[in-house]
N, C-alpha and C. Protein backbone atom coordinates (compact mmCIF):
# COMPACT_ATOMS: atom_id res chain seq x y z
N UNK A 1 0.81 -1.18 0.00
CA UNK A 1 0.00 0.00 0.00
C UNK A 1 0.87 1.27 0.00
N UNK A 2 2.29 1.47 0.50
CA UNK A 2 2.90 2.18 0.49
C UNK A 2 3.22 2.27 -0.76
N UNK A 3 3.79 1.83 -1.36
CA UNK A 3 4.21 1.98 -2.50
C UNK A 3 3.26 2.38 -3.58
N UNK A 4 2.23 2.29 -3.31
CA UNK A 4 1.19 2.95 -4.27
C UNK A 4 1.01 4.19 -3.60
N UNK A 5 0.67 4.48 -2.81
CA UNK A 5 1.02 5.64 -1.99
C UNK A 5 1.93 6.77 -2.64
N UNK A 6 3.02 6.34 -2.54
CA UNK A 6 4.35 7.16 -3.53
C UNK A 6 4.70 7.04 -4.35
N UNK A 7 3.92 5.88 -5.67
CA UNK A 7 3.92 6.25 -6.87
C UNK A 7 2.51 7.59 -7.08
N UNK A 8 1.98 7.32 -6.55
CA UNK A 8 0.63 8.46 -6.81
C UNK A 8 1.27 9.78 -6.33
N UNK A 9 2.06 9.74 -5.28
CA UNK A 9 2.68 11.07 -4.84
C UNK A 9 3.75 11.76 -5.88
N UNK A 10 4.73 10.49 -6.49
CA UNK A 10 5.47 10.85 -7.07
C UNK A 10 5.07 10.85 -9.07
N UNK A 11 3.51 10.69 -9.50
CA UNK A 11 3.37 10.74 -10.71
C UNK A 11 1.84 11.55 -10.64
N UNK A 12 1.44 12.31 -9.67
CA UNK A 12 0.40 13.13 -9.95
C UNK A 12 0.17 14.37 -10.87
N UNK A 13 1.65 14.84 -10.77
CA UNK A 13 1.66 16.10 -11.75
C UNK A 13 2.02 15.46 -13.42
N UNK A 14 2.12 14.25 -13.37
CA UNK A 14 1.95 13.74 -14.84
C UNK A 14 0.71 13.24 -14.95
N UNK A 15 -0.23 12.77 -14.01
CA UNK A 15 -1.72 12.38 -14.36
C UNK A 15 -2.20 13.65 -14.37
N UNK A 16 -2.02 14.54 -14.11
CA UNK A 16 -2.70 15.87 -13.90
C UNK A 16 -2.51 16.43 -15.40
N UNK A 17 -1.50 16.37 -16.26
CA UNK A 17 -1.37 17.14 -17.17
C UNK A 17 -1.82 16.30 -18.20
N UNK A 18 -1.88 14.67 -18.17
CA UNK A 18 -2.19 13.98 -19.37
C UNK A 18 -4.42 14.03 -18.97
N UNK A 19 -4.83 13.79 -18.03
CA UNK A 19 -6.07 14.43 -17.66
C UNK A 19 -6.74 15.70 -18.64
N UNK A 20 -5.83 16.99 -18.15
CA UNK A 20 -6.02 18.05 -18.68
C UNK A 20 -5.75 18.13 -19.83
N UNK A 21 -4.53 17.49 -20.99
CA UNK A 21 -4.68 17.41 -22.18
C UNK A 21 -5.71 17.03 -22.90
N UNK A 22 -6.15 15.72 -22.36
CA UNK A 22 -7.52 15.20 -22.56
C UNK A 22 -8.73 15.71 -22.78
N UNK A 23 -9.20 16.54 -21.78
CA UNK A 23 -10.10 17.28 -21.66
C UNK A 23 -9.78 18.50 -22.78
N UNK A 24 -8.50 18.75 -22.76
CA UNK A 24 -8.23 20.26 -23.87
C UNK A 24 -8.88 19.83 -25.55
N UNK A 25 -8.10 18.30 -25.47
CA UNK A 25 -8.32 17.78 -26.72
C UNK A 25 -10.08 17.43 -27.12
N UNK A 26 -10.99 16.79 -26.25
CA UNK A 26 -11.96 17.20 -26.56
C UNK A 26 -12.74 18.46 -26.90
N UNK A 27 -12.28 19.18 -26.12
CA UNK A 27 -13.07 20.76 -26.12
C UNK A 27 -12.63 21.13 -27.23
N UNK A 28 -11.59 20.87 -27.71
CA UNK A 28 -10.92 21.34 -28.88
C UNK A 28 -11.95 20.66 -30.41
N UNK A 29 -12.17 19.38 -30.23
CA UNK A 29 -13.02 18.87 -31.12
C UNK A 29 -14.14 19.71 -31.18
N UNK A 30 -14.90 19.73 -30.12
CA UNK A 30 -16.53 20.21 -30.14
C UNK A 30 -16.34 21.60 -30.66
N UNK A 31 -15.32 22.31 -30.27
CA UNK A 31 -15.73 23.64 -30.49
C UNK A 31 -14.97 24.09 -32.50
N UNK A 32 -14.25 22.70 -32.84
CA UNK A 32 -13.74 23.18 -34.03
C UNK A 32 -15.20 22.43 -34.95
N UNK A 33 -15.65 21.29 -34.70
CA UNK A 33 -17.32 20.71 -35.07
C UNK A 33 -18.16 22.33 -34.87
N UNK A 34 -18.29 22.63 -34.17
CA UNK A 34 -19.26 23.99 -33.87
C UNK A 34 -18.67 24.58 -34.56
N UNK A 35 -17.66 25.49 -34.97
CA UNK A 35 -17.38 26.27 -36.03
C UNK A 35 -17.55 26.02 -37.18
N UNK A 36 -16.94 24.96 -38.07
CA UNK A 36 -17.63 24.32 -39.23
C UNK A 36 -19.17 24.25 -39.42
N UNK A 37 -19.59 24.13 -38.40
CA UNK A 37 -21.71 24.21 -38.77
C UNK A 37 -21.49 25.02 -39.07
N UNK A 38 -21.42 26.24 -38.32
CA UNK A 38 -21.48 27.40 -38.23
C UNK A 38 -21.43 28.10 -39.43
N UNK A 39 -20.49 27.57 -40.04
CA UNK A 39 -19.17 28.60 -41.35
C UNK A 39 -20.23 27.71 -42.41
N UNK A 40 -20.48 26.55 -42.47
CA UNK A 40 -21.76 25.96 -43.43
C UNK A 40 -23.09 26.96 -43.20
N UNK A 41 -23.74 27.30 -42.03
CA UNK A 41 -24.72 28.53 -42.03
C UNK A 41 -24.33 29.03 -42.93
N UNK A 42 -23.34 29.90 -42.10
CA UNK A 42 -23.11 31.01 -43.06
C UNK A 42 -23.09 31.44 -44.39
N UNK A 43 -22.69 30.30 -44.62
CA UNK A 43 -22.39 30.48 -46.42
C UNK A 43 -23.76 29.97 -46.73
N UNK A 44 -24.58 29.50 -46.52
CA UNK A 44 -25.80 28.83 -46.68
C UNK A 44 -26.55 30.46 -47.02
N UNK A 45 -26.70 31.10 -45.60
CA UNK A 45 -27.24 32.32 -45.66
C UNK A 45 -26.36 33.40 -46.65
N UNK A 46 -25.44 33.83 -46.31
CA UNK A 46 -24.91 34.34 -47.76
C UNK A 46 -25.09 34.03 -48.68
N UNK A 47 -24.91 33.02 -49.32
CA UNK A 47 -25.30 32.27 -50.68
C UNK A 47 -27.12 32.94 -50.86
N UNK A 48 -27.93 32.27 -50.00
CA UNK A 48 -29.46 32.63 -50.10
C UNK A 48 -29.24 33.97 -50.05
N UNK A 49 -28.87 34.83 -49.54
CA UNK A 49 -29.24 36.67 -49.22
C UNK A 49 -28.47 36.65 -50.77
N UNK A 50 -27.34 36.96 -51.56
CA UNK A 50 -27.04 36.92 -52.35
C UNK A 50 -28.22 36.62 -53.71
N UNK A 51 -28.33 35.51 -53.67
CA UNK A 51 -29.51 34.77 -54.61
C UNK A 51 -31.19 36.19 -54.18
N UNK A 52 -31.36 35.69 -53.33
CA UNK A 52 -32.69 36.86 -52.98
C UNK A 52 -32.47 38.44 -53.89
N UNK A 53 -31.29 38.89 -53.47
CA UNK A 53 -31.34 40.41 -54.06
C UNK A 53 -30.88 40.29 -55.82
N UNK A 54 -30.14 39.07 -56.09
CA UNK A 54 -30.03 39.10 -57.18
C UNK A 54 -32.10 38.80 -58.17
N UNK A 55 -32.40 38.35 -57.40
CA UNK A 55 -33.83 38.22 -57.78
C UNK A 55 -35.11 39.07 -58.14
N UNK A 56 -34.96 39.52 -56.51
CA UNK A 56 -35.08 40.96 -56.71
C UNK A 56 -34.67 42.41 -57.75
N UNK A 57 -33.42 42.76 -58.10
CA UNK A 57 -33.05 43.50 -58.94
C UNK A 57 -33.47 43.07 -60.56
N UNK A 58 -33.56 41.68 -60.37
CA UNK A 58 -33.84 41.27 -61.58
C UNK A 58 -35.21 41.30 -62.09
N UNK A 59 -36.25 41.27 -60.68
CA UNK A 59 -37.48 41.44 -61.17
C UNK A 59 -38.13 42.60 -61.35
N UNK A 60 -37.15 43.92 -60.63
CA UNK A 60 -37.69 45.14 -60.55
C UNK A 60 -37.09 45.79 -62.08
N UNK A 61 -36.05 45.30 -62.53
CA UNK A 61 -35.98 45.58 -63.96
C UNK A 61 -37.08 44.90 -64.47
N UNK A 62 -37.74 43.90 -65.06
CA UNK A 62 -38.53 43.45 -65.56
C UNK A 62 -39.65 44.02 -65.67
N UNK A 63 -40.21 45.02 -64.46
CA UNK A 63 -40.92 45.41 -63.76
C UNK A 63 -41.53 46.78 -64.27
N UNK A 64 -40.32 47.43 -64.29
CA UNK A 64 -39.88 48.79 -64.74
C UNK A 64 -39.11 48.94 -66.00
N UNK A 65 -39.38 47.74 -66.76
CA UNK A 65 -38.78 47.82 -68.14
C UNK A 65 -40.39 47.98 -69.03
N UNK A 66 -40.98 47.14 -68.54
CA UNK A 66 -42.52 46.36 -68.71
C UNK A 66 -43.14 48.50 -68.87
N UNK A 67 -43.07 49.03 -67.87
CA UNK A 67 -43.81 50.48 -67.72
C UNK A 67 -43.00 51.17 -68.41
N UNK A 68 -42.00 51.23 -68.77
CA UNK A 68 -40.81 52.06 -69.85
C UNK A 68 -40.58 53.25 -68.98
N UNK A 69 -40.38 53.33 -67.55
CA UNK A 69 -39.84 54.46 -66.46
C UNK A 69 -39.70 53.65 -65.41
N UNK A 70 -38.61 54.55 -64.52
CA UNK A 70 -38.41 53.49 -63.30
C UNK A 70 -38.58 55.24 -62.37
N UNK A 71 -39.16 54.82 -61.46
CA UNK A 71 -39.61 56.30 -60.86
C UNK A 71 -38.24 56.19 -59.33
N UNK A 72 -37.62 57.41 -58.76
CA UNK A 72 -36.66 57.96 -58.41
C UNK A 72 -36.41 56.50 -56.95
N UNK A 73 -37.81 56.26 -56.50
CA UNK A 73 -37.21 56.04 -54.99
C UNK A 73 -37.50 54.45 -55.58
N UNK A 74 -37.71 54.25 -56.48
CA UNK A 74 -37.28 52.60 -57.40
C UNK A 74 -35.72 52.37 -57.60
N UNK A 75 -35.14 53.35 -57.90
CA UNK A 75 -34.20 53.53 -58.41
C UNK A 75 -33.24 53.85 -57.28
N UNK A 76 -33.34 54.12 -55.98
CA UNK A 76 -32.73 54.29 -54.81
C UNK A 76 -32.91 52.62 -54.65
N UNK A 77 -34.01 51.89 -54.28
CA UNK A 77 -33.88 51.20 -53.89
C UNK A 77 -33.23 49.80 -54.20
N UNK A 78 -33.36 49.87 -55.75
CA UNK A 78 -32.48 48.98 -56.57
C UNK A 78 -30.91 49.06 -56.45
N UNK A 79 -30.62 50.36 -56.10
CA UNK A 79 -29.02 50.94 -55.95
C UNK A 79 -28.49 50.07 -54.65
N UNK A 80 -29.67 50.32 -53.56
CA UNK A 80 -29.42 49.86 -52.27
C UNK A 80 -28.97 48.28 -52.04
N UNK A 81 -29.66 47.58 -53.07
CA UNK A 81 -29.80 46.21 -53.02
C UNK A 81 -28.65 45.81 -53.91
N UNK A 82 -28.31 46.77 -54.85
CA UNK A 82 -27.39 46.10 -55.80
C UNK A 82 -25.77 46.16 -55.09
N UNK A 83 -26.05 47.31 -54.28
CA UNK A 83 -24.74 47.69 -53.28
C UNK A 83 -24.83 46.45 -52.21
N UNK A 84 -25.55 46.18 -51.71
CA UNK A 84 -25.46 44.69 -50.17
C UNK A 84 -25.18 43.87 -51.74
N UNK A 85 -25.46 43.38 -52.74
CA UNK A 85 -25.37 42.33 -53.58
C UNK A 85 -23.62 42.56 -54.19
N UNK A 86 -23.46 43.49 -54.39
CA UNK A 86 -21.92 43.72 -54.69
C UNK A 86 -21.30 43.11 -54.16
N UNK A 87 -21.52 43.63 -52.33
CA UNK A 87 -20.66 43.38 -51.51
C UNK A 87 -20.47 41.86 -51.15
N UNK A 88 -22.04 41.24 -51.55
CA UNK A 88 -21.89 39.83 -51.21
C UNK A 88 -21.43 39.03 -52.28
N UNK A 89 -20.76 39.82 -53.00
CA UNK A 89 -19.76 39.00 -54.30
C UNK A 89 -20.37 39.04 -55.26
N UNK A 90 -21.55 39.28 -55.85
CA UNK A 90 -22.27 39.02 -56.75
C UNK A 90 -21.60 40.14 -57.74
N UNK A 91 -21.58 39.82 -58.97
CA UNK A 91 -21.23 41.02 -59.72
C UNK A 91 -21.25 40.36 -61.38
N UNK A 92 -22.65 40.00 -61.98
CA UNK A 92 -23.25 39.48 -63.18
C UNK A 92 -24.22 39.96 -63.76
N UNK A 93 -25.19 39.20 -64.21
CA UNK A 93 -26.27 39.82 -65.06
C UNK A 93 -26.81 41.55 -64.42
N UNK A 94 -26.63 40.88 -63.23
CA UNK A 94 -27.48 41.97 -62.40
C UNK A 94 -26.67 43.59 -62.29
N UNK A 95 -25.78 43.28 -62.69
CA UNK A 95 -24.69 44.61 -63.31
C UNK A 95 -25.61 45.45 -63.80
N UNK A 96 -25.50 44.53 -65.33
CA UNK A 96 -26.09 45.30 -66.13
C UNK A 96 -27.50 45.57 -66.75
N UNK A 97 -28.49 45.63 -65.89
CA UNK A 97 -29.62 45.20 -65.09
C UNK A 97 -29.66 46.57 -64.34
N UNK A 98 -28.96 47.03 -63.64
CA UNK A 98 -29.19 47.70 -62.50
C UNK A 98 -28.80 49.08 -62.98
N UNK A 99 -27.84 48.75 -64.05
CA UNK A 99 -27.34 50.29 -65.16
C UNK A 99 -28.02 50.82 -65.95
N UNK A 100 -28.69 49.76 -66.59
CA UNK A 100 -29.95 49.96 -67.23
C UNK A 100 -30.94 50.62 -66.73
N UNK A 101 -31.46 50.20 -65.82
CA UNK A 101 -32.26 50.56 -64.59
C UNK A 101 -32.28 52.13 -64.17
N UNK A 102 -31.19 52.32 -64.28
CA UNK A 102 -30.84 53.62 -63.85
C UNK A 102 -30.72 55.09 -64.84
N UNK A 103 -30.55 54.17 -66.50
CA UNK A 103 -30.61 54.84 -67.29
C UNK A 103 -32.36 55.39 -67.65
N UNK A 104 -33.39 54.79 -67.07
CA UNK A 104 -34.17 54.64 -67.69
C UNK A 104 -34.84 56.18 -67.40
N UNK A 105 -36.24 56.68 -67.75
CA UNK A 105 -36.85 57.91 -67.43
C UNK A 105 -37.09 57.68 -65.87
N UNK A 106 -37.22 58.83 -65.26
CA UNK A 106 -38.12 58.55 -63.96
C UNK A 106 -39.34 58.94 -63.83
N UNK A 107 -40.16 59.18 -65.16
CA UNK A 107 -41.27 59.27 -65.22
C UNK A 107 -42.06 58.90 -66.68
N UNK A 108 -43.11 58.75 -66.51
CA UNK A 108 -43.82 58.16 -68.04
C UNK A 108 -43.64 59.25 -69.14
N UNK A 109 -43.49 58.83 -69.94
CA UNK A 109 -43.50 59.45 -71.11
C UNK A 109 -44.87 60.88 -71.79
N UNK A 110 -45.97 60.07 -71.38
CA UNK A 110 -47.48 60.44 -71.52
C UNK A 110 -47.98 59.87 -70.31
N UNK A 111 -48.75 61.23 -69.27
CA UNK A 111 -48.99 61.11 -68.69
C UNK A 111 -50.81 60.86 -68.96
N UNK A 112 -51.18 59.83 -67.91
CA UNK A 112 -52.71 59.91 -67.86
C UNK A 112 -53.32 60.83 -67.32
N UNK A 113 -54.49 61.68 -67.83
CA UNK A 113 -54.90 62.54 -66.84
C UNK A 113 -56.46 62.21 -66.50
């Protein structure tokens, strides 16, 4: 019994650190698993917000091509969306879509009265 005694006395600060590695090394798993979901969200939702405004810009040209004027606060708001869509990498059809857009009248041609 002694002798177990003073091997435990004399190898605790090595069970102590192979313990605590242990434990480091799990936590280390779960929390690098939790980041990867995470970074899959993300791009999930980026990817979708991306796709959405590209949709959007695309339908409000359609929209305002269809009436042959795109009226001022159309034309703010297409700017707005095409700027978050820039930024989220997008930079295609919807370019030139949104230039267009901008070229157009901001009011009808012949008005109804």
């Amino acid at each position: 019994m002694k002798e177990i005694i003073q091997y435990v006395d004399m190898k605790w600060v090595e069970w102590l650190f192979i313990i605590a590695s242990a434990l480091f090394g799990i936590g280390y798993r779960k929390l690098a698993k939790r980041i990867n979901e995470e970074s899959k969200k993300n791009k999930a939702l980026h990817d979708g917000m991306q796709a959405l405004l590209r949709d959007r810009i695309i339908g409000a040209y359609n929209h305002y091509q269809d009436k042959k004027f795109c009226p001022i606060y159309a034309k703010e708001n297409v700017k707005r969306m095409y700027d978050a869509y820039h930024d989220l990498g997008g930079n295609d059809v919807a370019t030139g879509l949104k230039n267009k857009l901008m070229l157009m009248p901001e009011e009808p041609s012949e008005r109804e009265d």
